[in-house]
PDB file of N, CA and C in Angstrom:
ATOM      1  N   UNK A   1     -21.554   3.581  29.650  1.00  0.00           N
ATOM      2  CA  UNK A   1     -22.410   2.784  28.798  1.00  0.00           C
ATOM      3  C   UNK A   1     -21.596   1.865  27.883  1.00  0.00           C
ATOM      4  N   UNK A   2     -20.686   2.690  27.065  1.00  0.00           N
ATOM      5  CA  UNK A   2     -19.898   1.557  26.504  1.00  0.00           C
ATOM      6  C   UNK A   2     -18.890   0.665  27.158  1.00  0.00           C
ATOM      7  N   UNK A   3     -18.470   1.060  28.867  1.00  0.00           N
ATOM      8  CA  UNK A   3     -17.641  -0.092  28.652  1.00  0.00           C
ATOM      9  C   UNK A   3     -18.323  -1.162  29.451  1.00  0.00           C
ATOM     10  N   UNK A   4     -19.665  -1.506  29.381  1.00  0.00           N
ATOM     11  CA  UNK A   4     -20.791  -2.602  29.867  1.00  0.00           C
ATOM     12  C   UNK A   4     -20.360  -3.035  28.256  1.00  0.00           C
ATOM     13  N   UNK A   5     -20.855  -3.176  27.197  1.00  0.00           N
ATOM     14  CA  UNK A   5     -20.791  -3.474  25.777  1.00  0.00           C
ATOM     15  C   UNK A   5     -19.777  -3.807  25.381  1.00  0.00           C
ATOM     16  N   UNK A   6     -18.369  -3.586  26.212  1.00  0.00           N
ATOM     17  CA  UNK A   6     -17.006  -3.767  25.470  1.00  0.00           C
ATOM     18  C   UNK A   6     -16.433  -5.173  26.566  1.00  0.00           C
ATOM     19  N   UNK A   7     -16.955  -5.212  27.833  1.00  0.00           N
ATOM     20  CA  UNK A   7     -17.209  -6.222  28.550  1.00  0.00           C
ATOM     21  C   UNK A   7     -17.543  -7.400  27.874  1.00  0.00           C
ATOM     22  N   UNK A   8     -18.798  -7.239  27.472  1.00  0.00           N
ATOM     23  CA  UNK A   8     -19.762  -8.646  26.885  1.00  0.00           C
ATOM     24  C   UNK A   8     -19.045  -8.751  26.172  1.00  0.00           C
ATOM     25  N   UNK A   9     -18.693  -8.044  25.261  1.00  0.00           N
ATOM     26  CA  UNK A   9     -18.242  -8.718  23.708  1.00  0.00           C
ATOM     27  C   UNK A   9     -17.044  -9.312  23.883  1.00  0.00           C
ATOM     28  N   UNK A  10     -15.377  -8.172  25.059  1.00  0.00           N
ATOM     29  CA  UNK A  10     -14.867  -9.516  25.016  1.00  0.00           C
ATOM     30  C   UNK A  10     -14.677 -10.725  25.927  1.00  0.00           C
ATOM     31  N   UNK A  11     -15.585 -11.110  26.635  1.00  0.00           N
ATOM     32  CA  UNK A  11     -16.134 -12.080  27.582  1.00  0.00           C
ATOM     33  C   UNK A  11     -16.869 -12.860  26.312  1.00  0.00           C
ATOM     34  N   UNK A  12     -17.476 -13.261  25.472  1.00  0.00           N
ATOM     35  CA  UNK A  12     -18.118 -13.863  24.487  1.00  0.00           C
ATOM     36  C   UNK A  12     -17.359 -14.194  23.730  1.00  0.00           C
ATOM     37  N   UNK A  13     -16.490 -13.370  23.056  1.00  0.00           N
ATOM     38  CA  UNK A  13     -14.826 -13.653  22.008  1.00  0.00           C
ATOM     39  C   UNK A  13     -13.546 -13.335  22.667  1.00  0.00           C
ATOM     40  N   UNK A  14     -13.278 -14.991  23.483  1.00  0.00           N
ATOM     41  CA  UNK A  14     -12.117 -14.248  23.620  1.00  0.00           C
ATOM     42  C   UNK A  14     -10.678 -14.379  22.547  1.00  0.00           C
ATOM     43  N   UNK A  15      -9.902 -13.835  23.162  1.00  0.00           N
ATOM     44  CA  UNK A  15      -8.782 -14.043  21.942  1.00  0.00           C
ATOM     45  C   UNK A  15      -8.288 -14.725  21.874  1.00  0.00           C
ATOM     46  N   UNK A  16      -7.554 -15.487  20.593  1.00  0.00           N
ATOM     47  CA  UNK A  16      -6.939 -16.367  20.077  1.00  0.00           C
ATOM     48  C   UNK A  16      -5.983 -17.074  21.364  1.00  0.00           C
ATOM     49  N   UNK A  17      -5.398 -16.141  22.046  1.00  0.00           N
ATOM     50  CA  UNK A  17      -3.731 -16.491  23.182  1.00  0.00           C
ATOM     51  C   UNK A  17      -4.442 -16.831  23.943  1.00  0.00           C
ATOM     52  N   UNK A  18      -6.547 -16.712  24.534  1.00  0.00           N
ATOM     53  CA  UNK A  18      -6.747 -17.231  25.564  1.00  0.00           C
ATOM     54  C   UNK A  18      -7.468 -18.450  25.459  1.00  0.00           C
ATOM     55  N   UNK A  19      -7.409 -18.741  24.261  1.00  0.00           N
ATOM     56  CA  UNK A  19      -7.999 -20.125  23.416  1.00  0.00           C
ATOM     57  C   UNK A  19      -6.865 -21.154  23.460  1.00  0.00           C
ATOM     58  N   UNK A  20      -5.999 -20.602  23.375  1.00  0.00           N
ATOM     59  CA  UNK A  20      -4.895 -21.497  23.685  1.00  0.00           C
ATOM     60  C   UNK A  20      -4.038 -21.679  21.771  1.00  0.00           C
ATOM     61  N   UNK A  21      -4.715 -20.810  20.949  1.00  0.00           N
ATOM     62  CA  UNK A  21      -4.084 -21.228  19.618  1.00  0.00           C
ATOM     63  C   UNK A  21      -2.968 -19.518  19.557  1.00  0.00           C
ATOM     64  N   UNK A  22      -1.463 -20.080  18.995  1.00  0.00           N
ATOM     65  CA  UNK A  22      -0.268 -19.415  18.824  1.00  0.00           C
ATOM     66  C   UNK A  22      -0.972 -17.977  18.657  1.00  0.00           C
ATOM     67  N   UNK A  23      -0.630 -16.960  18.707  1.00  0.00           N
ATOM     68  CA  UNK A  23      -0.739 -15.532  18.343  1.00  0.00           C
ATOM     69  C   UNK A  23      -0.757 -15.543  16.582  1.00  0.00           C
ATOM     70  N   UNK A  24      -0.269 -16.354  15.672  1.00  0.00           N
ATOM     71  CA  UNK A  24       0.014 -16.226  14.717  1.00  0.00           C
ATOM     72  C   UNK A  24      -1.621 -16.501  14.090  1.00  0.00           C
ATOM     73  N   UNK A  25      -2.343 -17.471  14.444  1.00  0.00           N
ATOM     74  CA  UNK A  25      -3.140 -17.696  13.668  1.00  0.00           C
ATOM     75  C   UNK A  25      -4.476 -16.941  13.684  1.00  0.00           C
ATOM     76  N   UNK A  26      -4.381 -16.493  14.946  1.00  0.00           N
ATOM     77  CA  UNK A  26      -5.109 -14.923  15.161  1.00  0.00           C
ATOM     78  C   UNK A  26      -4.799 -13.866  14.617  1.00  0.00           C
ATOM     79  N   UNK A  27      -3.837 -13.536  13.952  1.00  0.00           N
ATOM     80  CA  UNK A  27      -3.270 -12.234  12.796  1.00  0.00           C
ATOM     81  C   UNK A  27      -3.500 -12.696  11.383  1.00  0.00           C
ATOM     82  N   UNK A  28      -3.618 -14.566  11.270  1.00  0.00           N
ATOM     83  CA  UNK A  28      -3.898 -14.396   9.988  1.00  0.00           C
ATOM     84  C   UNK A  28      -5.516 -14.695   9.768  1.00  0.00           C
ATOM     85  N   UNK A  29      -5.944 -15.077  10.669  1.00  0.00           N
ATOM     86  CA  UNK A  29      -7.988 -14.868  10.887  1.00  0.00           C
ATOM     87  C   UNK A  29      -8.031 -13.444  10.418  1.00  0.00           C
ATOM     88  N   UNK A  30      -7.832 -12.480  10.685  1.00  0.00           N
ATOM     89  CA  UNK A  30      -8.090 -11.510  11.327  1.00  0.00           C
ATOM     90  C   UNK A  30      -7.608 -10.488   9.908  1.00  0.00           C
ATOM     91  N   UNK A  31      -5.858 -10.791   9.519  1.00  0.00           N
ATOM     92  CA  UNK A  31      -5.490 -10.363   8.169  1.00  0.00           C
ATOM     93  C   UNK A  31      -6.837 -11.102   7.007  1.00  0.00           C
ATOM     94  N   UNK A  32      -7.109 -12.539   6.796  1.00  0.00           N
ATOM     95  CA  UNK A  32      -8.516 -12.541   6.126  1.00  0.00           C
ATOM     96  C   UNK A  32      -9.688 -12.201   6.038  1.00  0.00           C
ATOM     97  N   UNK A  33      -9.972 -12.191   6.863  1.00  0.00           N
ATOM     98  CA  UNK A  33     -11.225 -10.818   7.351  1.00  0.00           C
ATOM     99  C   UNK A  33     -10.919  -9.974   6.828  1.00  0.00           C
ATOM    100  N   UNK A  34     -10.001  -9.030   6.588  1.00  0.00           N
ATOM    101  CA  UNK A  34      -9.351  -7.748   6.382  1.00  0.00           C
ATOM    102  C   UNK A  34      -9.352  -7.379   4.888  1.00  0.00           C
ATOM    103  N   UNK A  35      -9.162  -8.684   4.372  1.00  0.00           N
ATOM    104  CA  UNK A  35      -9.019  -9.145   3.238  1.00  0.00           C
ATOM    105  C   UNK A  35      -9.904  -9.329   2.233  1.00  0.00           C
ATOM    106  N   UNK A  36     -11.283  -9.796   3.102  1.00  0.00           N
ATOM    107  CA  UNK A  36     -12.713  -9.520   2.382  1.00  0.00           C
ATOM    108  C   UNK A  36     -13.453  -8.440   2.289  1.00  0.00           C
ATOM    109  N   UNK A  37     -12.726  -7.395   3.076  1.00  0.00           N
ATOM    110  CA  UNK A  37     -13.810  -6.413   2.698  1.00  0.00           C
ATOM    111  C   UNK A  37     -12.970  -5.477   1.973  1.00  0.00           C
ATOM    112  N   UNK A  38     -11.903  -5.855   1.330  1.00  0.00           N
ATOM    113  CA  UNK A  38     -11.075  -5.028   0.478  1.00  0.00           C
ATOM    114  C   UNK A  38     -12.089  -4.908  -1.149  1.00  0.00           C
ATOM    115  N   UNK A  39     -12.494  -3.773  -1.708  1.00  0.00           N
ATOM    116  CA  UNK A  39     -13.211  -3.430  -2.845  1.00  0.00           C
ATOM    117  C   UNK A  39     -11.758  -3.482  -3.881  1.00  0.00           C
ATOM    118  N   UNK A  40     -12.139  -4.547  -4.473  1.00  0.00           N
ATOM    119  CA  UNK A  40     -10.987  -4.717  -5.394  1.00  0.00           C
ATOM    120  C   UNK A  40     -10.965  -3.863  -6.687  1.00  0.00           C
ATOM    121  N   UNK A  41     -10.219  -3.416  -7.673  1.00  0.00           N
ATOM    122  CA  UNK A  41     -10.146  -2.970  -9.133  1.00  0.00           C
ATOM    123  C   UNK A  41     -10.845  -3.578  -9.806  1.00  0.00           C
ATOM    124  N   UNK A  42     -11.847  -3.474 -10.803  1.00  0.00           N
ATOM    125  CA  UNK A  42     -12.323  -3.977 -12.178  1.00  0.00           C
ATOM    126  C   UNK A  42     -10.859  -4.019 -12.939  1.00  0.00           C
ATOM    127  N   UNK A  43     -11.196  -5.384 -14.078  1.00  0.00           N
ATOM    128  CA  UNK A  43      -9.984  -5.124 -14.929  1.00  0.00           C
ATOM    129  C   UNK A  43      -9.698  -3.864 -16.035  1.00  0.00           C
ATOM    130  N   UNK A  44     -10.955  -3.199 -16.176  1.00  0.00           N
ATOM    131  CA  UNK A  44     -10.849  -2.029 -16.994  1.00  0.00           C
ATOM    132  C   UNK A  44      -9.910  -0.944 -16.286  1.00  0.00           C
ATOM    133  N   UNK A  45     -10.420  -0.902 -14.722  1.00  0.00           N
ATOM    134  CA  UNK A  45      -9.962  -0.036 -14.317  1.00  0.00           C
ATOM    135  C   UNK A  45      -8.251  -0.147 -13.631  1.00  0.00           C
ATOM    136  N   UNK A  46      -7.642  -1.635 -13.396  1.00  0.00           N
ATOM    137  CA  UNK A  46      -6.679  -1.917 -13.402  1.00  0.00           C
ATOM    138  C   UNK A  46      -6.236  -1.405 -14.760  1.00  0.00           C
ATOM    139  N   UNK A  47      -6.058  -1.908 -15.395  1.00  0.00           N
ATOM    140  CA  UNK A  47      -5.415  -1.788 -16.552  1.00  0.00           C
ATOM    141  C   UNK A  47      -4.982  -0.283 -16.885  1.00  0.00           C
ATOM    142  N   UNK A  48      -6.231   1.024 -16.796  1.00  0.00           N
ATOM    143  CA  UNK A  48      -5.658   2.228 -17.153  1.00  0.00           C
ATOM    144  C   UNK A  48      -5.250   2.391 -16.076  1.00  0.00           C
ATOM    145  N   UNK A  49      -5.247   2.448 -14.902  1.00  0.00           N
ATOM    146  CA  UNK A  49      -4.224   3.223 -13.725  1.00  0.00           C
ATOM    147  C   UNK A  49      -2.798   2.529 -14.264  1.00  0.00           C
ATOM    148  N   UNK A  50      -2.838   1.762 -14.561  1.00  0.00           N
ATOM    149  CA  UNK A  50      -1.170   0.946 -14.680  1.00  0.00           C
ATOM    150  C   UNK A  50      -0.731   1.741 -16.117  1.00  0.00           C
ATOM    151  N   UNK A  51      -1.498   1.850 -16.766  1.00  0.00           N
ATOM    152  CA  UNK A  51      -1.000   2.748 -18.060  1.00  0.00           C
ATOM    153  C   UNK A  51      -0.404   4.228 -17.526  1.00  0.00           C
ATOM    154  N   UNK A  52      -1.471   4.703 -16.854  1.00  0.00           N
ATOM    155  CA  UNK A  52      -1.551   5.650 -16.400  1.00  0.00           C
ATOM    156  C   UNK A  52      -0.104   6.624 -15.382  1.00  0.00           C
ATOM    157  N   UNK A  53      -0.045   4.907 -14.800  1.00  0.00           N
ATOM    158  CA  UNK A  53       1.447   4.979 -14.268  1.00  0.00           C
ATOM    159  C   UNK A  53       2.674   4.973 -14.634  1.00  0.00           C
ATOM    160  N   UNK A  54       2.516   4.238 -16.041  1.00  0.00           N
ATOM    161  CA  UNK A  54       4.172   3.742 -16.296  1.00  0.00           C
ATOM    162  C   UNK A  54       4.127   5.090 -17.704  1.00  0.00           C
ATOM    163  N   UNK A  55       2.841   5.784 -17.817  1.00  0.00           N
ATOM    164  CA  UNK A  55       3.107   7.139 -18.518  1.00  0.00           C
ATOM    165  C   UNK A  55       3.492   8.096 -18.119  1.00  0.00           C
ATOM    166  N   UNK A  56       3.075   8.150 -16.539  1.00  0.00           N
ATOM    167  CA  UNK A  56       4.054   9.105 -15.460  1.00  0.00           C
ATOM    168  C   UNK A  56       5.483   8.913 -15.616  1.00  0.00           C
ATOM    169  N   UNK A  57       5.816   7.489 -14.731  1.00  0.00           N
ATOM    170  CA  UNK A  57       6.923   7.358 -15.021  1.00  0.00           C
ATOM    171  C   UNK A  57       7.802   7.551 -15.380  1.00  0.00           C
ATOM    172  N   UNK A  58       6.881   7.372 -16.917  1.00  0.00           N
ATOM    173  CA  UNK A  58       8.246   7.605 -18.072  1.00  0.00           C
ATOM    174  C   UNK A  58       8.329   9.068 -18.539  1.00  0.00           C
ATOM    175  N   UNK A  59       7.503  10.110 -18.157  1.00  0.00           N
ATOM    176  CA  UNK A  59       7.922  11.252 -18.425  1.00  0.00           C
ATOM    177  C   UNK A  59       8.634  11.571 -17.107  1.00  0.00           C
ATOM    178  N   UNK A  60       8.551  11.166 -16.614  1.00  0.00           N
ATOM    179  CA  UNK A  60       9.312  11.793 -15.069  1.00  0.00           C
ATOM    180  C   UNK A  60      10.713  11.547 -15.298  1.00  0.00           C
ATOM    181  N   UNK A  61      10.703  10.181 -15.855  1.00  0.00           N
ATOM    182  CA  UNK A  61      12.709   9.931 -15.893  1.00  0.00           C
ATOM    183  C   UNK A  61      12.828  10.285 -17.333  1.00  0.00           C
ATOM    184  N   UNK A  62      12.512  10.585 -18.242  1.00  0.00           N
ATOM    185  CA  UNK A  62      12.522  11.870 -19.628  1.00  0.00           C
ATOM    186  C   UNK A  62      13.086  13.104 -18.921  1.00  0.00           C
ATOM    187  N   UNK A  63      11.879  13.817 -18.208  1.00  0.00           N
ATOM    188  CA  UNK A  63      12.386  15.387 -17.964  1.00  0.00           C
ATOM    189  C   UNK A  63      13.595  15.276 -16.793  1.00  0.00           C
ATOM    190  N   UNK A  64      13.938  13.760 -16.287  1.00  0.00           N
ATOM    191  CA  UNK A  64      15.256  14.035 -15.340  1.00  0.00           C
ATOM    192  C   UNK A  64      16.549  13.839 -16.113  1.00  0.00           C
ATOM    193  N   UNK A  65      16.418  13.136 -17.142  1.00  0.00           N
ATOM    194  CA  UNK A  65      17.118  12.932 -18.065  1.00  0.00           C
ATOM    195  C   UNK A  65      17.524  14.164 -18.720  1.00  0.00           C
ATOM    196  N   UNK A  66      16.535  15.098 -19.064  1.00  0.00           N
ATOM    197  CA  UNK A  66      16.475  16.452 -19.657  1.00  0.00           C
ATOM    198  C   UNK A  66      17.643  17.049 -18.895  1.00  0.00           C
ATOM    199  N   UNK A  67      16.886  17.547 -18.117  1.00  0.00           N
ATOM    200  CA  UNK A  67      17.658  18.347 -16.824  1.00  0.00           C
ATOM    201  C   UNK A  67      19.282  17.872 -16.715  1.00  0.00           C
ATOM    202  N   UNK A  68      19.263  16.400 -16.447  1.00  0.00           N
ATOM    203  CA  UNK A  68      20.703  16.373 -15.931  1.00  0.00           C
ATOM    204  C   UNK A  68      21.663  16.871 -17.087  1.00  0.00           C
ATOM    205  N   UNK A  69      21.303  16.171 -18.344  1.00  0.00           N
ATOM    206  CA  UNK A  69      21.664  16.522 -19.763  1.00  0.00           C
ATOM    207  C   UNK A  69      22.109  18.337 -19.901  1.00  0.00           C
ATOM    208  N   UNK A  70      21.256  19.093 -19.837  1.00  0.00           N
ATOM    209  CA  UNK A  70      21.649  20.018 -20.240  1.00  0.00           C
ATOM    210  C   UNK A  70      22.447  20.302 -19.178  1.00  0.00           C
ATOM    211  N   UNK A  71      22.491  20.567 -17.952  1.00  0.00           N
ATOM    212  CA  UNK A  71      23.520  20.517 -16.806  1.00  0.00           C
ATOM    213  C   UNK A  71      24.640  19.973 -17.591  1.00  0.00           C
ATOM    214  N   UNK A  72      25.002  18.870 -17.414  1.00  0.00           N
ATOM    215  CA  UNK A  72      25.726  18.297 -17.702  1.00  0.00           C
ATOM    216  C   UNK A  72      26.581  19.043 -19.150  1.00  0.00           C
ATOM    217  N   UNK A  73      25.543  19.692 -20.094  1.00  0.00           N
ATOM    218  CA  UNK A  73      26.507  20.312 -21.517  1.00  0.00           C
ATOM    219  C   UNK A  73      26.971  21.557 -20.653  1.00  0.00           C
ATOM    220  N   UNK A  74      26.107  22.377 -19.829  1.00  0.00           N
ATOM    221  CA  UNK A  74      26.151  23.850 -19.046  1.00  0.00           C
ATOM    222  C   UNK A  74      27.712  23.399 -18.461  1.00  0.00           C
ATOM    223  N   UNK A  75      27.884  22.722 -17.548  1.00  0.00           N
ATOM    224  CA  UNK A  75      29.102  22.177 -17.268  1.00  0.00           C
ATOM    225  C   UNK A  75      30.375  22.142 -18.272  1.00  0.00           C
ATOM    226  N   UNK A  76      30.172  21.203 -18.849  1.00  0.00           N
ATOM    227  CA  UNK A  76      31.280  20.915 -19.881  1.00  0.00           C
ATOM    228  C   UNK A  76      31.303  22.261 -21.056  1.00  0.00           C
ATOM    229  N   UNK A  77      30.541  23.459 -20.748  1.00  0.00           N
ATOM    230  CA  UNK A  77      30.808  24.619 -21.866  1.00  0.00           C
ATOM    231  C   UNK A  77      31.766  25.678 -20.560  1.00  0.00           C
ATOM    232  N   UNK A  78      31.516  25.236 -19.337  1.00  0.00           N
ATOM    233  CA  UNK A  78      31.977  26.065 -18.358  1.00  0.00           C
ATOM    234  C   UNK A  78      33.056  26.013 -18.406  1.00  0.00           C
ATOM    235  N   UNK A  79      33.734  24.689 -18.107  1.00  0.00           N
ATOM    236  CA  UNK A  79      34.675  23.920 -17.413  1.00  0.00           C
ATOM    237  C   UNK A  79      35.704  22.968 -18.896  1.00  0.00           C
ATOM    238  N   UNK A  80      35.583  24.361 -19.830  1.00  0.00           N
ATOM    239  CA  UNK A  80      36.771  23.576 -20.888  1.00  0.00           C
ATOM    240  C   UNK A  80      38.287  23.161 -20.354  1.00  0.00           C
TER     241      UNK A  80
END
């Protein structure tokens, strides 16, 4: 059943390479399309994920900072 339906459709559209236009401009049809049905961020909601992120972040390279730090004294109390 479906491949009667997958026939028609591409017998009706064919592709870009059998139209005779480069492969390229068929990836970027196709990337725009792709492109519109992307549900974008509100700016409210941009804004706190990006907070949200660079508050990760920055505790993440804090507690690596931590870590290497005391290593680093653990070391130098070892290794007078």
């Amino acid at each position: 059943m479906t491949s009667s339906t997958s026939k028609e459709t591409s017998e009706s559209n064919p592709s870009p390479i059998e139209e005779g236009n480069p492969p390229e401009v068929g990836f970027l049809q196709k990337t725009l399309q792709e492109l519109k049905l992307v549900v974008w961020p509100s700016r409210q909601q941009l804004f706190s994920e990006s907070i949200a992120v660079i508050l990760m972040v920055t505790l993440s390279a804090a507690s690596i900072a931590a870590v290497s730090r005391f290593y680093s004294w653990g070391a130098s109390q070892i290794f007078r």
